[in-house]
Protein backbone atom coordinates (compact mmCIF):
# COMPACT_ATOMS: atom_id res chain seq x y z
CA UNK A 1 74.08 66.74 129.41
CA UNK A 2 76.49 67.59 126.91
CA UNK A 3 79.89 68.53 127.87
CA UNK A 4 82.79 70.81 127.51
CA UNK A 5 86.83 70.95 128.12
CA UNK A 6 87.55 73.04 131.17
CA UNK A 7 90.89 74.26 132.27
CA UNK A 8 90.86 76.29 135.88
CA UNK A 9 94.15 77.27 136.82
CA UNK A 10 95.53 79.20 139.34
CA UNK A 11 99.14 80.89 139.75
CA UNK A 12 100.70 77.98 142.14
CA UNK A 13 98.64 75.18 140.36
CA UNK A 14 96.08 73.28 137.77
CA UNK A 15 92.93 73.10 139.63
CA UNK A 16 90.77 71.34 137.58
CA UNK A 17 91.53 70.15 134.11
CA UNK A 18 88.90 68.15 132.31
CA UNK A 19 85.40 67.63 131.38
CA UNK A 20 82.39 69.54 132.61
CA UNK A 21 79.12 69.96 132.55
CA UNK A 22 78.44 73.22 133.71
CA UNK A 23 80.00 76.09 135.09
CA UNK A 24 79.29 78.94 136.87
CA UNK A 25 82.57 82.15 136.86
CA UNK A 26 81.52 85.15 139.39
CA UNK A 27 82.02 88.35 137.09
CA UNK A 28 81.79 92.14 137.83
CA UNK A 29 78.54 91.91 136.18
CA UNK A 30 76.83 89.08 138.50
CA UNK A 31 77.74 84.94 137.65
CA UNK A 32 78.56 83.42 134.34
CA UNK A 33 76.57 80.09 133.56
CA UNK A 34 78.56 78.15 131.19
CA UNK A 35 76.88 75.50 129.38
CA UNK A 36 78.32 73.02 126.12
CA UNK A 37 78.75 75.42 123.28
CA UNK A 38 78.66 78.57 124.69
CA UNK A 39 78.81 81.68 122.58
CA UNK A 40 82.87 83.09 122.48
CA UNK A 41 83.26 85.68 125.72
CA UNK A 42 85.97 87.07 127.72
CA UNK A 43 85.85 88.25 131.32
CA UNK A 44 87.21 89.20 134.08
CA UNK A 45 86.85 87.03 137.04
CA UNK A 46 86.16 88.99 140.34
CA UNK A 47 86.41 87.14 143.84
CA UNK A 48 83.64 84.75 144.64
CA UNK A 49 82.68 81.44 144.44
CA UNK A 50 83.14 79.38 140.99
CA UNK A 51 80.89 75.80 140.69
CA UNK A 52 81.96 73.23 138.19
CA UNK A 53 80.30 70.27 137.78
CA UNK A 54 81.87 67.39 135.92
CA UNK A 55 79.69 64.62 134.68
CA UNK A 56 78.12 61.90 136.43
CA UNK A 57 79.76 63.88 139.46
CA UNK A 58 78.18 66.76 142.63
CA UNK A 59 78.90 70.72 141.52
CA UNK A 60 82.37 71.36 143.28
CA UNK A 61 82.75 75.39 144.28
CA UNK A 62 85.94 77.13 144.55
CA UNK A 63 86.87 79.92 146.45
CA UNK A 64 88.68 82.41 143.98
CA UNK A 65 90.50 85.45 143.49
CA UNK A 66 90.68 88.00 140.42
CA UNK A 67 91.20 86.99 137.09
CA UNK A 68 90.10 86.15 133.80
CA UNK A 69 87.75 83.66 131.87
CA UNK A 70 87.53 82.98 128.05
CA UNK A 71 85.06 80.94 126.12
CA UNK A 72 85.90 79.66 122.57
CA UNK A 73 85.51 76.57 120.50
CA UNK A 74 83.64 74.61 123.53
CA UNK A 75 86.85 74.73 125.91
CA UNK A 76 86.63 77.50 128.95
CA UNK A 77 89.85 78.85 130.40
CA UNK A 78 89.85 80.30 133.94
CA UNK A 79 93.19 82.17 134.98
CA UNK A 80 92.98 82.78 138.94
CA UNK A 81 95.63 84.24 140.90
CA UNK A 82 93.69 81.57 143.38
CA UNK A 83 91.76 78.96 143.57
CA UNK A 84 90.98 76.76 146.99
CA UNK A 85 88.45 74.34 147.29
CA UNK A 86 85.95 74.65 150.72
CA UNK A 87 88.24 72.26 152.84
CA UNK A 88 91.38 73.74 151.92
CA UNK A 89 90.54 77.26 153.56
CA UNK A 90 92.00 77.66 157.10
CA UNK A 91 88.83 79.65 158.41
CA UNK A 92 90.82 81.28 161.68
CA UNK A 93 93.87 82.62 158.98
CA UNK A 94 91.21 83.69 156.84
CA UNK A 95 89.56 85.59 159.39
CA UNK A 96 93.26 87.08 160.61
CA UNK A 97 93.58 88.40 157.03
CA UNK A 98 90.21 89.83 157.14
CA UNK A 99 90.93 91.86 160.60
CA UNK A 100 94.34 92.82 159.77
CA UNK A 101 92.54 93.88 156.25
CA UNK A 102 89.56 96.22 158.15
CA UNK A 103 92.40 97.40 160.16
CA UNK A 104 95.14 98.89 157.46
CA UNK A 105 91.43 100.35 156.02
CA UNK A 106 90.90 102.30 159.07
CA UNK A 107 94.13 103.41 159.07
CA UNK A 108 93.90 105.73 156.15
CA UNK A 109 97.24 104.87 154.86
CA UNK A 110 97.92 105.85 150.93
CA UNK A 111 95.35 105.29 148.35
CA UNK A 112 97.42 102.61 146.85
CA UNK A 113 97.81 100.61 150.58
CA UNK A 114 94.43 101.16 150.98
CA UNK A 115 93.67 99.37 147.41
CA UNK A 116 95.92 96.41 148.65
CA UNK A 117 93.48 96.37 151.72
CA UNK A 118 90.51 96.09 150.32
CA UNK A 119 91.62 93.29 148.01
CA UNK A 120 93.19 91.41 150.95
CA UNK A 121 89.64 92.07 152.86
CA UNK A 122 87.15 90.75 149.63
CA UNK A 123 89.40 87.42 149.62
CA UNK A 124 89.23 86.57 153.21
CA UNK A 125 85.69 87.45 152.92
CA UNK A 126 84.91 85.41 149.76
CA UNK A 127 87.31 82.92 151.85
CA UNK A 128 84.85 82.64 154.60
CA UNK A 129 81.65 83.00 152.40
CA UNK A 130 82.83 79.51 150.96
CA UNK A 131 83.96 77.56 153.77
CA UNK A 132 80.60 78.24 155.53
CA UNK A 133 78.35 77.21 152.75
CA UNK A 134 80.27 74.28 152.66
CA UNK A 135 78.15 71.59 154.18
CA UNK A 136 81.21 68.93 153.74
CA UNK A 137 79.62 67.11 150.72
CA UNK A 138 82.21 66.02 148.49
């Protein structure tokens, strides 16, 4: 397969910077496939699970958070507030945030803590979603 540059980065760190084969962003309108030469797009990342592949290598997933992805010239950038691969994710503090999250919902606090809460809740979700369909294949 032919291959393109990829640079995933989140706020604290470079996640992955190099060659890929294929890539798959979640979006607000379902997932992205990214192949070599890929028409020019921007979009906004939502939380969910992102799969590169690099070549001659298993597709990697990601657990990640809001952001953005643009396509251009064969090279991807993905800009993540977060980015954790399936054995970095601490299932029991996920699953705190994700109570503490449900709980500030039923709270019915102001519409901008309730926002915060139901970001906080779709991470720790999207948290959990990846470290259980992680089989431990590396």
């Amino acid at each position: 397969m032919q291959e393109f540059q990829v640079h995933i980065l989140a706020a604290d760190r470079t996640f992955y910077d190099g060659p890929c084969v294929s890539l798959t962003v979640p979006t607000s309108d379902g997932e992205l496939g990214i192949l070599a030469h890929h028409s020019p797009i921007i979009a906004a990342v939502q939380p969910g699970t992102l799969r590169y592949q690099a070549p001659d290598c298993e597709a990697q997933l990601a657990a990640v958070s809001p952001g953005m992805v643009k396509v251009e010239n064969n090279e991807v950038l993905v800009l993540v507030d977060s980015a954790e691969r399936p054995e970095e994710i601490d299932a029991a503090r996920a699953q705190r945030e994700a109570d503490e999250a449900l709980e500030a919902l039923l709270q019915k606090k102001s519409l901008q803590e309730y926002q915060v809460a139901q970001g906080t809740l779709a991470r720790a979700l999207n948290r959990l979603r990846v470290k259980s369909n992680y089989t431990g294949k590396h």
